[in-house]
Protein backbone atom coordinates (compact mmCIF):
# COMPACT_ATOMS: atom_id res chain seq x y z
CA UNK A 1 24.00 -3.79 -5.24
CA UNK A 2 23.41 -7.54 -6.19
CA UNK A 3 22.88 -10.33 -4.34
CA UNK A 4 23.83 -13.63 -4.76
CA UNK A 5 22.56 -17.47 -4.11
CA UNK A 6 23.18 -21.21 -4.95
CA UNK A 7 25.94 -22.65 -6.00
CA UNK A 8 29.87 -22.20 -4.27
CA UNK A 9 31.05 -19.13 -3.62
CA UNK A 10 34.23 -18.31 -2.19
CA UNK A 11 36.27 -15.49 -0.65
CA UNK A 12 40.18 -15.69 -1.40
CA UNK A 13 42.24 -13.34 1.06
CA UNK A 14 45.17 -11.81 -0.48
CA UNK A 15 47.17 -12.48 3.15
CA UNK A 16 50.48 -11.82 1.60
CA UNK A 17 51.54 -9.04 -1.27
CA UNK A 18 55.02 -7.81 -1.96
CA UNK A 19 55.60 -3.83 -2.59
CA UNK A 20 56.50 -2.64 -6.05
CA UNK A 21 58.10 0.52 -4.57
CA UNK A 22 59.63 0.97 -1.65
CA UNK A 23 57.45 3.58 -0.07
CA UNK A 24 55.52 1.23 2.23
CA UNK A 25 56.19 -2.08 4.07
CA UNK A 26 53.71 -5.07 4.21
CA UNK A 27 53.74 -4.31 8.09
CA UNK A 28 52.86 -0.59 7.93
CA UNK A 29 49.45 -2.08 5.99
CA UNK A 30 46.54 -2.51 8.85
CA UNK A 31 45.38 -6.07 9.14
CA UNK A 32 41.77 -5.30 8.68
CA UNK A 33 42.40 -3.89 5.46
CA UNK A 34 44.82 -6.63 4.47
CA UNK A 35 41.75 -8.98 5.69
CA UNK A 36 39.50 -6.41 3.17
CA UNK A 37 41.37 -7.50 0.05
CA UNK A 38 41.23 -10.49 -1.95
CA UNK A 39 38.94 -12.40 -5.01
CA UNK A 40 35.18 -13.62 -4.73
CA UNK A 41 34.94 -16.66 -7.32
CA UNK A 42 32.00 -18.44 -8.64
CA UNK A 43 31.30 -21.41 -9.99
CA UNK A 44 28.89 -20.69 -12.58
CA UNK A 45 25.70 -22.27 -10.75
CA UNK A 46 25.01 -18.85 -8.80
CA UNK A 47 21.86 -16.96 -9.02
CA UNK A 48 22.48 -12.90 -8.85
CA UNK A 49 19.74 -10.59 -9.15
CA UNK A 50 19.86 -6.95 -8.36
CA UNK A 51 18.31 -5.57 -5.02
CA UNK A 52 19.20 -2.14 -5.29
CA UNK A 53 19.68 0.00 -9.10
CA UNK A 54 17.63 -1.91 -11.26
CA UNK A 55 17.18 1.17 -13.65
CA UNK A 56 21.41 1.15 -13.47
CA UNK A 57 21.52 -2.12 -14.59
CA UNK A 58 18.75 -2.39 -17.10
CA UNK A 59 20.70 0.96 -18.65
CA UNK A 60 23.86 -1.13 -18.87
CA UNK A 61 22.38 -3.89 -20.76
CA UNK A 62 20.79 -1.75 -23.31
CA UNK A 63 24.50 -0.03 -23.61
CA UNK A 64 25.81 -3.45 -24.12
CA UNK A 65 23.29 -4.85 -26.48
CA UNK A 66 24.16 -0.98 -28.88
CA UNK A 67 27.83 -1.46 -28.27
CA UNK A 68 29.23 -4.71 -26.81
CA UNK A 69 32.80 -3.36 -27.12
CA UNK A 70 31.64 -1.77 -23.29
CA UNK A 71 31.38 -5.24 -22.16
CA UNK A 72 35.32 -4.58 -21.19
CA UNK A 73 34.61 -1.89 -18.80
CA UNK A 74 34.82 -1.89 -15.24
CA UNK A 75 32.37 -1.40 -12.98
CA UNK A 76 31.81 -1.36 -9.03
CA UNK A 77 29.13 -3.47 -7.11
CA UNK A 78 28.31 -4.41 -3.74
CA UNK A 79 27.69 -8.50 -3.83
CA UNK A 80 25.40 -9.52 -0.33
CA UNK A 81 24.90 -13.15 0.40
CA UNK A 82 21.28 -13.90 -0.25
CA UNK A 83 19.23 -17.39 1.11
CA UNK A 84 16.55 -18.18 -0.53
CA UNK A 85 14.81 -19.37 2.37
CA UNK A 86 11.57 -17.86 4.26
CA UNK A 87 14.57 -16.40 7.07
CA UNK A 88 16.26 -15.48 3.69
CA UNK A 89 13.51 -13.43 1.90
CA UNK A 90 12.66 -11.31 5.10
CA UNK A 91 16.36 -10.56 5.67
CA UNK A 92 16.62 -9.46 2.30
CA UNK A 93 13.21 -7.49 1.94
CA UNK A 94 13.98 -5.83 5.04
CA UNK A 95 17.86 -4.70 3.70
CA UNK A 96 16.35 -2.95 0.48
CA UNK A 97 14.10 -0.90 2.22
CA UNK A 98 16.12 -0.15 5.15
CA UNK A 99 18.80 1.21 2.64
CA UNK A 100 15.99 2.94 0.51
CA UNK A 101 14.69 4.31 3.71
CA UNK A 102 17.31 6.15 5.11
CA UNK A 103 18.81 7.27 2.11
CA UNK A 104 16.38 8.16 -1.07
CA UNK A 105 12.82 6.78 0.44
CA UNK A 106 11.53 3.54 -2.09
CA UNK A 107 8.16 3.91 -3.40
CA UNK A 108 4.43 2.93 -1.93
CA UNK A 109 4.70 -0.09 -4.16
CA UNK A 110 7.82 -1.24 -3.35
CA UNK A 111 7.21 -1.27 0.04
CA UNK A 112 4.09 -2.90 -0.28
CA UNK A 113 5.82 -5.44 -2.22
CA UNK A 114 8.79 -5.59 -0.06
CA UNK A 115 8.79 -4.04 3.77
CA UNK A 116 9.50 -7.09 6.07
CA UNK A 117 9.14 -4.24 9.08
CA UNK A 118 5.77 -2.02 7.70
CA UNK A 119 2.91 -4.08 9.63
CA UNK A 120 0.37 -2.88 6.69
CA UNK A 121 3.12 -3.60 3.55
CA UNK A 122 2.71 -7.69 5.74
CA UNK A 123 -0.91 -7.54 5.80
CA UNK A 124 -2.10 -6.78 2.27
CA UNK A 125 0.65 -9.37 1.02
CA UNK A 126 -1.13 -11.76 3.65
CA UNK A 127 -4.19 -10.75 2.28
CA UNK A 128 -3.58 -10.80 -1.59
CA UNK A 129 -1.42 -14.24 -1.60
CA UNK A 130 -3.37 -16.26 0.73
CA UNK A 131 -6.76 -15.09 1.94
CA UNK A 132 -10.11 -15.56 -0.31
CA UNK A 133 -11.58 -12.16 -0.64
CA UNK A 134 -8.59 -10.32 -2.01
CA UNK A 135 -6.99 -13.14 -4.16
CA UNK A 136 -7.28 -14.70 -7.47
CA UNK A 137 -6.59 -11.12 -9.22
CA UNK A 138 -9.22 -9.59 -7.23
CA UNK A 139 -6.72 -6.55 -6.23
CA UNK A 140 -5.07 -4.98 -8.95
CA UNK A 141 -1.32 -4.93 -8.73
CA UNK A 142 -0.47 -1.05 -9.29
CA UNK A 143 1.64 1.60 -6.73
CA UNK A 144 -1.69 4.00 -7.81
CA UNK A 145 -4.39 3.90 -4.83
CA UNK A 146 -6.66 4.75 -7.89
CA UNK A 147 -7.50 2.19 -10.43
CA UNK A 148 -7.31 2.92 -13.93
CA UNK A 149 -10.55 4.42 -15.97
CA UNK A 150 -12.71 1.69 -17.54
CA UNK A 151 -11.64 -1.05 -14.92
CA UNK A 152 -14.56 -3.19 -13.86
CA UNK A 153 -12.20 -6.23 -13.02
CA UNK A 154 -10.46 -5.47 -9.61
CA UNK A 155 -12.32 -3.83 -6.23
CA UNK A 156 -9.46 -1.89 -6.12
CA UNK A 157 -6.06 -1.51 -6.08
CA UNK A 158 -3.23 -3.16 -3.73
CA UNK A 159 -2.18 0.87 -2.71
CA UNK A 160 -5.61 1.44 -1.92
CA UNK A 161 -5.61 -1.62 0.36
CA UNK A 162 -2.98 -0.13 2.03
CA UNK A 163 -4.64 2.90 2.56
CA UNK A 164 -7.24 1.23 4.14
CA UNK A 165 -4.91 -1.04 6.47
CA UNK A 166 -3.25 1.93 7.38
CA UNK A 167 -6.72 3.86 8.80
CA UNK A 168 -8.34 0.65 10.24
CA UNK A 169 -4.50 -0.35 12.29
CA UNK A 170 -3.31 3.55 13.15
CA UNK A 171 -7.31 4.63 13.88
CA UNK A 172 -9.80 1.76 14.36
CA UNK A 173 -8.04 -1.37 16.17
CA UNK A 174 -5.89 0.86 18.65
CA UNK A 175 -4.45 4.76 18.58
CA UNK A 176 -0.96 4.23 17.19
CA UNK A 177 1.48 6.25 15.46
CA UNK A 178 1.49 5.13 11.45
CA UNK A 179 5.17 5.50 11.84
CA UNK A 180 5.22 2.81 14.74
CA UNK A 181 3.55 0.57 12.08
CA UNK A 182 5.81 1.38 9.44
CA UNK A 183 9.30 0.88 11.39
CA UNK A 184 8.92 -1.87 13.91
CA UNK A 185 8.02 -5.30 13.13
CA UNK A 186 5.94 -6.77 16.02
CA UNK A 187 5.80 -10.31 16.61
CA UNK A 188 4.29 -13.06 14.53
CA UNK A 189 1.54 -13.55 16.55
CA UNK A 190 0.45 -9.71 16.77
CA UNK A 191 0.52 -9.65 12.96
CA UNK A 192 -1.98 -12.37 13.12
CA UNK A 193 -3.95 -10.34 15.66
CA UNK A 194 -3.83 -7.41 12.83
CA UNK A 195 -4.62 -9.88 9.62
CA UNK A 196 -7.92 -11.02 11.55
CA UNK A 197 -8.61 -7.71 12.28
CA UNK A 198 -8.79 -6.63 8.55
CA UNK A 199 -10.80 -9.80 7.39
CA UNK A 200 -13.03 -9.25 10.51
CA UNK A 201 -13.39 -5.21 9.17
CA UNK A 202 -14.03 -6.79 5.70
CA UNK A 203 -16.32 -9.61 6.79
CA UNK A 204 -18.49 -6.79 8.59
CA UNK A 205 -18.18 -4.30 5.77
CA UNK A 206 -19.93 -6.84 3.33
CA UNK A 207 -23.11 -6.81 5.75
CA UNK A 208 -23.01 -2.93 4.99
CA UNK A 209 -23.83 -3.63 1.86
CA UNK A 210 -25.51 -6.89 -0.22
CA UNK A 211 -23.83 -6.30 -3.17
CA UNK A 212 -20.54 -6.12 -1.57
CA UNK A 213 -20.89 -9.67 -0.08
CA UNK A 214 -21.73 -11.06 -3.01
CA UNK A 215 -18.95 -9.71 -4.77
CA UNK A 216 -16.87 -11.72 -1.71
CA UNK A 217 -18.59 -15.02 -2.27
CA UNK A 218 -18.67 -14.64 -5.87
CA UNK A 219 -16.65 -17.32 -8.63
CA UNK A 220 -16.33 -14.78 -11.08
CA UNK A 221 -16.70 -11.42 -9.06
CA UNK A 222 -15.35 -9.07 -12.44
CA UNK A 223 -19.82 -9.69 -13.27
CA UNK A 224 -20.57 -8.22 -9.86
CA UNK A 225 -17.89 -4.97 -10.21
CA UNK A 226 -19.58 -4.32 -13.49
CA UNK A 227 -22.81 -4.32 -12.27
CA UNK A 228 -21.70 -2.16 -9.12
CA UNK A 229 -19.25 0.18 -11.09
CA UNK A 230 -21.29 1.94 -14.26
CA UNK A 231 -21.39 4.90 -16.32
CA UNK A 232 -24.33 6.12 -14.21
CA UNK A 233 -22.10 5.88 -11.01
CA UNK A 234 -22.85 2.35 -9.11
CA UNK A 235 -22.07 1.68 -5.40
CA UNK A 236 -19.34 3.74 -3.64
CA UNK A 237 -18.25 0.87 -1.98
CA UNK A 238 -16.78 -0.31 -5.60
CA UNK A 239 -14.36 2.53 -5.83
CA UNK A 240 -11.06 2.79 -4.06
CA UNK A 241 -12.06 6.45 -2.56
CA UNK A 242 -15.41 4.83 -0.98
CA UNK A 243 -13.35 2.27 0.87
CA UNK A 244 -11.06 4.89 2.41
CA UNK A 245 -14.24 6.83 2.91
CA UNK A 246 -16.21 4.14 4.92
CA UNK A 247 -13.05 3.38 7.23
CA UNK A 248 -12.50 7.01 8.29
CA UNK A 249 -16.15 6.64 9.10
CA UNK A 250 -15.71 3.50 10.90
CA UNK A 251 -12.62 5.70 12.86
CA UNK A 252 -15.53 8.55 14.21
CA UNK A 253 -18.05 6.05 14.85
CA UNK A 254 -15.66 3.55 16.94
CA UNK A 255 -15.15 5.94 19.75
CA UNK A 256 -17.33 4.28 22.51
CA UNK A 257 -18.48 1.61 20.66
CA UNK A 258 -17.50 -1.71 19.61
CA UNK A 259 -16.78 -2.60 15.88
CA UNK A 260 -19.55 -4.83 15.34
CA UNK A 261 -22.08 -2.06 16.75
CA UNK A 262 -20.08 0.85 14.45
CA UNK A 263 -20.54 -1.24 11.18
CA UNK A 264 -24.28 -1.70 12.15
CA UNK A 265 -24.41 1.51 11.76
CA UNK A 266 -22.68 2.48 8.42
CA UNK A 267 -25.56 0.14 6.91
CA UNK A 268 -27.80 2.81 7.35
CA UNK A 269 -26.07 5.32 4.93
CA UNK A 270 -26.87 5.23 1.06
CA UNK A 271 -24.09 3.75 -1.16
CA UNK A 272 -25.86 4.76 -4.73
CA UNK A 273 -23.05 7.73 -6.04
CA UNK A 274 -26.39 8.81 -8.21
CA UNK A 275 -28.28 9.97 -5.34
CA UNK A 276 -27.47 11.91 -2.36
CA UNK A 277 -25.38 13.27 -0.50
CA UNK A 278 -22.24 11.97 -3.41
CA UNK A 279 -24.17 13.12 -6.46
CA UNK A 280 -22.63 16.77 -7.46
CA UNK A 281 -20.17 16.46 -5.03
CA UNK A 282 -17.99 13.04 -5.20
CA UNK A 283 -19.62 11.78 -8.11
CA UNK A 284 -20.57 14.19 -11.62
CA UNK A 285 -23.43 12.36 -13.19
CA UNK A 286 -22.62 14.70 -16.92
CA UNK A 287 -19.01 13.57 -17.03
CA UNK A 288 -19.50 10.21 -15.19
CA UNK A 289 -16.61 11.25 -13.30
CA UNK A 290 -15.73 10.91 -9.88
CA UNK A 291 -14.10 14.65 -8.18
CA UNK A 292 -11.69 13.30 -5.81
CA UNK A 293 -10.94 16.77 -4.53
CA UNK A 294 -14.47 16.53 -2.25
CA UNK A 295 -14.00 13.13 -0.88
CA UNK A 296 -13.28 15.33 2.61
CA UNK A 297 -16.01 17.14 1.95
CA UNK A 298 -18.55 14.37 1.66
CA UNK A 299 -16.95 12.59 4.59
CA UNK A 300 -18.33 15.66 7.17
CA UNK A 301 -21.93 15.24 5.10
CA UNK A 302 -21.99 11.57 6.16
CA UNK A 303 -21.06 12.75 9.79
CA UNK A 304 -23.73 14.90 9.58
CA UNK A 305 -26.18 11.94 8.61
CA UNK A 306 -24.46 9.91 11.39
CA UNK A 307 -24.99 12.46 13.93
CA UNK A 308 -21.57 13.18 14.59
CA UNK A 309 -21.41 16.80 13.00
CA UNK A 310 -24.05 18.80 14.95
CA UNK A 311 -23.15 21.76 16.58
CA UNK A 312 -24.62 24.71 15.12
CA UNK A 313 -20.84 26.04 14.47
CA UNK A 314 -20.13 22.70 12.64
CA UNK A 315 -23.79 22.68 10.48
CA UNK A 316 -22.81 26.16 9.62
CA UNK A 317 -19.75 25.97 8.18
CA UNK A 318 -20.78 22.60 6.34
CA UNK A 319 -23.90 24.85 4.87
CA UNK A 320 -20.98 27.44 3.83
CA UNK A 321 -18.90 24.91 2.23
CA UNK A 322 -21.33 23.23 0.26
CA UNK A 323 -22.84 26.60 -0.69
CA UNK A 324 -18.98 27.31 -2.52
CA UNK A 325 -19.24 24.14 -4.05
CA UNK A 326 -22.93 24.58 -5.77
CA UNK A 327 -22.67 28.26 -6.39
CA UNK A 328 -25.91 29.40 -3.94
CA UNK A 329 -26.60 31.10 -0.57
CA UNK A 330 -26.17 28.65 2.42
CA UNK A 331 -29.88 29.56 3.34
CA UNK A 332 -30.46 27.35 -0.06
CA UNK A 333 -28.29 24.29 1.11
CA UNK A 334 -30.60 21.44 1.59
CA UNK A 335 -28.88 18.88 4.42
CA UNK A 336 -29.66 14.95 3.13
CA UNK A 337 -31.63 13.29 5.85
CA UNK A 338 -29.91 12.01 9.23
CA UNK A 339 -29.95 8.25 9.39
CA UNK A 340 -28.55 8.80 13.30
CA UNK A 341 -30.24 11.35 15.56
């Protein structure tokens, strides 16, 4: 499917034809399909670009450029008028992943990129083109909610910053279906209302933690991520799977509470992946590796510190589970201290 812009072009109905066998008369032909058949010309100022099988196209041209004798075959296309206004783009965003979404579903990224209807998709763009914090190649440009080994650049990735959206708007700023976000496009002004809502979460989540507000206010922030992301582990807050971490948390600790009061709270837990309670679980101080598999796992130990896991049911299967992961009797389990009583 291509679309096309700029310059003239024109639609040239074939209104009248003349049989070449006598088998059918002009007037046995329906209009609407007489209407359906005629020539698109250009006049050689249009822009086309592709806005659905890319990977088709880029396969032709490497055909053509190994045999250009193929440059005589025929192929079909579907040509949609394109305007390459702000009306235009949205119109045209909002085609590709409609198609992509009820036939083969497009990628994380290229809804992120694209989705004119995904209230999250809007928000990180918001937040990565125009807003401080998250521009200027702070977020790193990759479908992966994980960033890449050795980066000490980006605070994470523009997936991961989805992720988050997607906890903080479903879990945190109201009890909404994800899918409702996805699929229905609310109106300007509520996707302000959800934009200030993330900065707000942001702005509160640097007073969590010093480092992670002067990483914000920072000219050169890549010195502050290396500082904060190291071979001996750093702050949690500097890794994709702490940010996702510290907004489920902000989910259980909303409930009754306003946000301001629930991010009081988080200050109180430890962000150092050396110590307690992510050492040997999230974080593996011999391989310098973090295990994603027990980011769930260290999630209920944090409850536990916040006071939100305590019935003796809950304590006791905690015990059990981190018992499995250390290889020990549950009766050897030592709990990290509660910061919430």
């Amino acid at each position: 499917m291509l679309q096309v812009y700029d310059g003239d072009p024109a639609w040239h109905q074939l209104d009248h034809f003349t049989p070449q066998v006598h088998d059918i008369a002009v007037d046995d032909v329906p209009e609407d399909a007489v209407a359906s058949l005629g020539f698109l010309s250009f006049n050689g100022e249009e822009k086309l670009f592709a806005l659905d099988g890319q990977h088709r196209l880029a396969g032709i041209q490497e055909a053509l450029d190994k045999d250009n004798t193929l440059g005589d075959d025929e192929v079909s296309v579907i040509i949609v008028a394109h305007k390459n206004t702000a009306t235009g783009l949205i119109r045209t965003r909002r085609l590709f992943t409609t198609l992509n979404k009820t036939a083969k579903p497009v990628s994380k990224g290229e809804i992120i990129a694209l989705d004119e209807a995904d209230v999250m998709a809007i928000t990180v763009r918001d937040l990565v083109e125009n807003q401080a914090h998250f521009s200027d190649g702070r977020i790193l440009i990759v479908a992966n909610s994980n960033l890449p080994v050795g980066d000490v650049s980006h605070l994470t990735t523009i997936a991961n910053l989805y992720d988050v959206l997607t906890i903080l708007f479903s879990k945190v700023k109201e009890k909404i279906p994800v899918k409702e976000l996805q699929y229905n496009r609310p109106s300007d002004e509520r996707l302000a209302e959800y934009r200030d809502f993330a900065l707000l979460y942001f702005e509160l989540l640097a007073k969590t933690s010093p480092k992670l507000a002067e990483y914000f206010a920072a000219a050169i922030p890549e010195k502050v991520v290396k500082s904060q992301r190291t071979a001996r582990g750093g702050n949690v807050l500097f890794r994709p799977v702490g940010q996702t971490l510290f907004a489920h948390l902000t989910e259980a600790l909303i409930k009754g509470r306003p946000l301001e009061e629930a991010m009081t709270i988080l200050k109180l837990l430890p962000t150092n992946l050396a110590k307690a309670p992510y050492v040997n679980l999230l974080w593996n101080p011999t391989t310098s590796t973090l295990d994603l598999r027990r980011q769930v796992l260290v999630r209920r130990v944090l409850l536990y510190m916040l006071g939100i896991v305590k019935t003796p049911a809950q304590i006791k299967r905690l015990r059990d589970d981190l018992a499995r992961v250390w290889a020990c009797e549950p009766s050897e389990v030592i709990l990290p201290e509660k910061v919430v009583n």
